[in-house]
N, C-alpha and C. Protein backbone atom coordinates (compact mmCIF):
# COMPACT_ATOMS: atom_id res chain seq x y z
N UNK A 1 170.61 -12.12 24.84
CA UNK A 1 170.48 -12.62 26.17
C UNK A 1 168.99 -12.73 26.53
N UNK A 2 168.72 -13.92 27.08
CA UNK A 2 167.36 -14.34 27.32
C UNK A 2 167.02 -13.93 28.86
N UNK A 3 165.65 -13.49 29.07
CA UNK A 3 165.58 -12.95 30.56
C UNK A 3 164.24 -14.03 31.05
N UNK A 4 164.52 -14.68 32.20
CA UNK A 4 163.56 -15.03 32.06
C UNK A 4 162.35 -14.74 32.98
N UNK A 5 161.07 -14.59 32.92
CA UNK A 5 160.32 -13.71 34.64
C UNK A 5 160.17 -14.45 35.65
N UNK A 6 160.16 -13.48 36.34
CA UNK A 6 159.90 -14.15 37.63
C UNK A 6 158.80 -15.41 37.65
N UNK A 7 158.80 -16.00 38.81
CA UNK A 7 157.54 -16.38 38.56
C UNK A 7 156.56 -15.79 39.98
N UNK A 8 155.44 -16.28 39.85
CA UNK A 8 154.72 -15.38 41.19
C UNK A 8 154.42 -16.12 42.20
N UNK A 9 154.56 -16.24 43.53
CA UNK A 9 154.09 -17.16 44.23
C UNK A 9 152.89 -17.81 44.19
N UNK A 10 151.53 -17.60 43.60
CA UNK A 10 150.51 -18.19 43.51
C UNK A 10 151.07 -19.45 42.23
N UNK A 11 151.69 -19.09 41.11
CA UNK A 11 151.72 -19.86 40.22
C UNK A 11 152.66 -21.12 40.88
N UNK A 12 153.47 -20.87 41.89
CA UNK A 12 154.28 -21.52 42.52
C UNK A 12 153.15 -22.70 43.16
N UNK A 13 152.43 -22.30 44.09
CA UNK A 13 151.48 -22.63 44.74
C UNK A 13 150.66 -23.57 43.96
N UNK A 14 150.24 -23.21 42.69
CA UNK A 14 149.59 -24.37 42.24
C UNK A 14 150.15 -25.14 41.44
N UNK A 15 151.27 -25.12 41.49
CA UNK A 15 152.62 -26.15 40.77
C UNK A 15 152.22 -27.13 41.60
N UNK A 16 152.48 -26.51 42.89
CA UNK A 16 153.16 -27.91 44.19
C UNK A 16 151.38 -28.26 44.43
N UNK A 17 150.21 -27.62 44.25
CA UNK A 17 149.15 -27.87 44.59
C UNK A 17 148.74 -29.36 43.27
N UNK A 18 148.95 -29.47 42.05
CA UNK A 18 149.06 -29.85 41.16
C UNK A 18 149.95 -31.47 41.37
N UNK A 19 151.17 -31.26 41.45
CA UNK A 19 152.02 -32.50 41.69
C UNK A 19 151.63 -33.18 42.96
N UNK A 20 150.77 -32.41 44.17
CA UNK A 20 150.54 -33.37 44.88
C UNK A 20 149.61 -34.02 44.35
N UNK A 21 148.77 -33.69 43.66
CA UNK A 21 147.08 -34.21 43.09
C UNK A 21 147.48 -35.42 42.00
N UNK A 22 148.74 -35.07 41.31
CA UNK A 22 149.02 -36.48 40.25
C UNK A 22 149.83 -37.33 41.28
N UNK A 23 150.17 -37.02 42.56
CA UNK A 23 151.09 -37.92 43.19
C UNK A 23 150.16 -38.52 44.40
N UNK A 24 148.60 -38.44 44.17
CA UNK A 24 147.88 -39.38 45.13
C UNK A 24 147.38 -40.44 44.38
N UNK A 25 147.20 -41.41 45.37
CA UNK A 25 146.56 -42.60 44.99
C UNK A 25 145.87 -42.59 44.46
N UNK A 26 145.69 -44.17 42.88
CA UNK A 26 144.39 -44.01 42.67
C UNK A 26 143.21 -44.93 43.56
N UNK A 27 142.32 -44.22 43.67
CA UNK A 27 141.25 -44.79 44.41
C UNK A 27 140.78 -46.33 43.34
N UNK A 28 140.61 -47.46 44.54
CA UNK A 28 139.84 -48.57 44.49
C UNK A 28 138.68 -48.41 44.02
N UNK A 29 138.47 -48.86 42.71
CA UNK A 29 137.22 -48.96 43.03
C UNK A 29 135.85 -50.60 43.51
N UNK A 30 134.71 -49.94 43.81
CA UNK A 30 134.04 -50.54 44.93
C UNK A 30 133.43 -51.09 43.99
N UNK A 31 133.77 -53.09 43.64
CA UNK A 31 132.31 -53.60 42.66
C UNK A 31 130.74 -53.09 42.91
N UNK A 32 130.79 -53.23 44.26
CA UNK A 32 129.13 -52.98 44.36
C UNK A 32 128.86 -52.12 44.34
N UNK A 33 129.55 -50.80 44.27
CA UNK A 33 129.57 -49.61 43.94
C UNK A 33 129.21 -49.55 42.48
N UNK A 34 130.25 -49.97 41.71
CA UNK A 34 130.23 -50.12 40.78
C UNK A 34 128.73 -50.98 39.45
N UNK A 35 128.61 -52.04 40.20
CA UNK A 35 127.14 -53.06 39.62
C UNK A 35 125.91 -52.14 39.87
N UNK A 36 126.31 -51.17 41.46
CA UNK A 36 124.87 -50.08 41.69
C UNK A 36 124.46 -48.80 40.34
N UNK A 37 125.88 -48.70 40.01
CA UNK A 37 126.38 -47.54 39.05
C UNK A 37 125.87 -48.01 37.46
N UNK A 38 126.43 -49.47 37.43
CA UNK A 38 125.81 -49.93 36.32
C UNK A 38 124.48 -50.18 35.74
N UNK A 39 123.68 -50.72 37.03
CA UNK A 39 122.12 -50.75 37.30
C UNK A 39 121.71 -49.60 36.76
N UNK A 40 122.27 -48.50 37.09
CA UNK A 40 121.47 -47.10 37.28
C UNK A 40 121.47 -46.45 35.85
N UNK A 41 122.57 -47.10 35.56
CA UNK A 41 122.98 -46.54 34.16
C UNK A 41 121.81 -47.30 33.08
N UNK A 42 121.72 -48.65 33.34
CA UNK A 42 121.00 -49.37 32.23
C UNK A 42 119.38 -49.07 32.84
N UNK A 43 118.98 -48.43 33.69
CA UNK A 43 117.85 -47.91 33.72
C UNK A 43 117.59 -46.93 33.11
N UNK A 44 118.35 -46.01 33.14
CA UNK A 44 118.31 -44.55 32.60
C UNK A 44 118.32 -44.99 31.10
N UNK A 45 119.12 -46.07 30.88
CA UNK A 45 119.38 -46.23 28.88
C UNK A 45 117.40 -46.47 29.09
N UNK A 46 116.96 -47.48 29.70
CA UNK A 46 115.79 -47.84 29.27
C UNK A 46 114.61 -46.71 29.30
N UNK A 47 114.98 -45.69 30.27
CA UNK A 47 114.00 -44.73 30.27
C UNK A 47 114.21 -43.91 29.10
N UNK A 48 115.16 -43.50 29.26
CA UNK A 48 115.57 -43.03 27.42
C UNK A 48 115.03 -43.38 26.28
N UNK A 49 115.00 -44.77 26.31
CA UNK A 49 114.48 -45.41 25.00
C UNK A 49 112.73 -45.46 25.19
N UNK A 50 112.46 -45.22 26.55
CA UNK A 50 111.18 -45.17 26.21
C UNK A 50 110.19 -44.31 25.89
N UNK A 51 110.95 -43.09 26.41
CA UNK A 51 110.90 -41.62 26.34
C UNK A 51 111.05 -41.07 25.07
N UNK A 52 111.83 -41.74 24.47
CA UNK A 52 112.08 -40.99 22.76
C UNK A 52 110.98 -42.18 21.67
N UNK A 53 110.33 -42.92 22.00
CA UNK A 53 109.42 -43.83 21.72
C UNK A 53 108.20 -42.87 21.86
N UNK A 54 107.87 -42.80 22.90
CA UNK A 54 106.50 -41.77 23.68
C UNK A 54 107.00 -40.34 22.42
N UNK A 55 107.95 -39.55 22.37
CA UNK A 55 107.91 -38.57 21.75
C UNK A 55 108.14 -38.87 20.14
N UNK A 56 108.36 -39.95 19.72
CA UNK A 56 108.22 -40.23 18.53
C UNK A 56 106.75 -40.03 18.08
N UNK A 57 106.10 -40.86 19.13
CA UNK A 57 104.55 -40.93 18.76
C UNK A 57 103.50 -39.60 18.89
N UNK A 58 104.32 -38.68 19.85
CA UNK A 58 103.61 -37.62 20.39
C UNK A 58 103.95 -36.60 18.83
N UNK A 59 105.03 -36.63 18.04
CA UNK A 59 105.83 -36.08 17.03
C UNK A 59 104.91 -36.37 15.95
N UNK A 60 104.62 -37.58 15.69
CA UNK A 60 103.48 -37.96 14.88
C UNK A 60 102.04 -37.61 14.33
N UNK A 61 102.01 -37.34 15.48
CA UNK A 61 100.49 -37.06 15.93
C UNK A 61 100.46 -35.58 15.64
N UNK A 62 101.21 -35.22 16.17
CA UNK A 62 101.60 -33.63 15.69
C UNK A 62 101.31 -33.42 14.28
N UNK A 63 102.31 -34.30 13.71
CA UNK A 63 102.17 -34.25 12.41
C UNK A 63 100.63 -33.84 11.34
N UNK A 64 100.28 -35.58 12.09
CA UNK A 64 99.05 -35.67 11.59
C UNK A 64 97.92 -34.64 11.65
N UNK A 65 97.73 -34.18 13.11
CA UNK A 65 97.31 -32.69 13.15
C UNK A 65 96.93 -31.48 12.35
N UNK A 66 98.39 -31.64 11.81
CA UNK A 66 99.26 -30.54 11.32
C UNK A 66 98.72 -30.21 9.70
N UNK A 67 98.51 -31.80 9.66
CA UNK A 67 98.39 -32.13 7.70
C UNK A 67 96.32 -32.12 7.88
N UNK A 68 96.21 -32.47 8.74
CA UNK A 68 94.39 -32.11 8.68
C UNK A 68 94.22 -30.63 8.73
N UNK A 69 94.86 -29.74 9.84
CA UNK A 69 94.38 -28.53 9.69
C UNK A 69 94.55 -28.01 8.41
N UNK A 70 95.77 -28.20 7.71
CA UNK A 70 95.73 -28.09 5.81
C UNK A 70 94.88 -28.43 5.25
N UNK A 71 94.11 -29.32 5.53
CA UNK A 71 93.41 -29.39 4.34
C UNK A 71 91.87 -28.74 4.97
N UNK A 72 91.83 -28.84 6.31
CA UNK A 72 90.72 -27.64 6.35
C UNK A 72 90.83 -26.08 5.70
N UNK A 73 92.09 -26.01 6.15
CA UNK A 73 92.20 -24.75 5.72
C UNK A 73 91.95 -24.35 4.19
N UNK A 74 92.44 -25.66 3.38
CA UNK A 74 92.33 -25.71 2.31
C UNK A 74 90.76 -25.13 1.74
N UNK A 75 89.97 -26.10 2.36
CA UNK A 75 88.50 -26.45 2.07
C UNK A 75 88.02 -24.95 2.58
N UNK A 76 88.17 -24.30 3.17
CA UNK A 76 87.54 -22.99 3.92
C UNK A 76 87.82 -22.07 3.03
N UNK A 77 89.25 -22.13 2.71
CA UNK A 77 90.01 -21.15 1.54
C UNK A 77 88.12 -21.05 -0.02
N UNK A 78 88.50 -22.22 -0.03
CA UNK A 78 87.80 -23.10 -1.17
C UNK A 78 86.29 -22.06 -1.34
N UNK A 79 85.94 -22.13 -0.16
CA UNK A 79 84.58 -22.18 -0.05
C UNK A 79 83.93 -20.14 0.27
């Protein structure tokens, strides 16, 4: 024989809190809302791309840095 538990009134509560939330409308959405949303979006792609451009070059440079202090170090070792 299977028993089954109670259940608790809070879990009750967010049953019916739940089915009202899948049983509202879906919202319209607003083109110009939407074209503003899109704008914003293809700005951000472009700042992105320009931003990882700038740190490509800043990455570089690093590099380069990186490979001169070697060979000073080299030459000092040397000497």
């Amino acid at each position: 024989m299977e028993c089954a538990a109670p259940t608790s009134p809070r879990l009750n509560q967010a049953g019916k809190h739940l089915q009202q939330v899948s049983r509202s409308k879906p919202r319209s959405i607003d083109t110009g809302g939407l074209r503003t949303l899109e704008r914003r979006i293809e700005d951000l792609e472009k700042l992105v791309a320009s931003q990882s451009r700038e740190l490509q070059i800043q990455f570089e440079r690093i590099a380069q840095l990186q490979a001169e202090c070697d060979v000073l170090r080299v030459r000092f070792i040397k000497t």
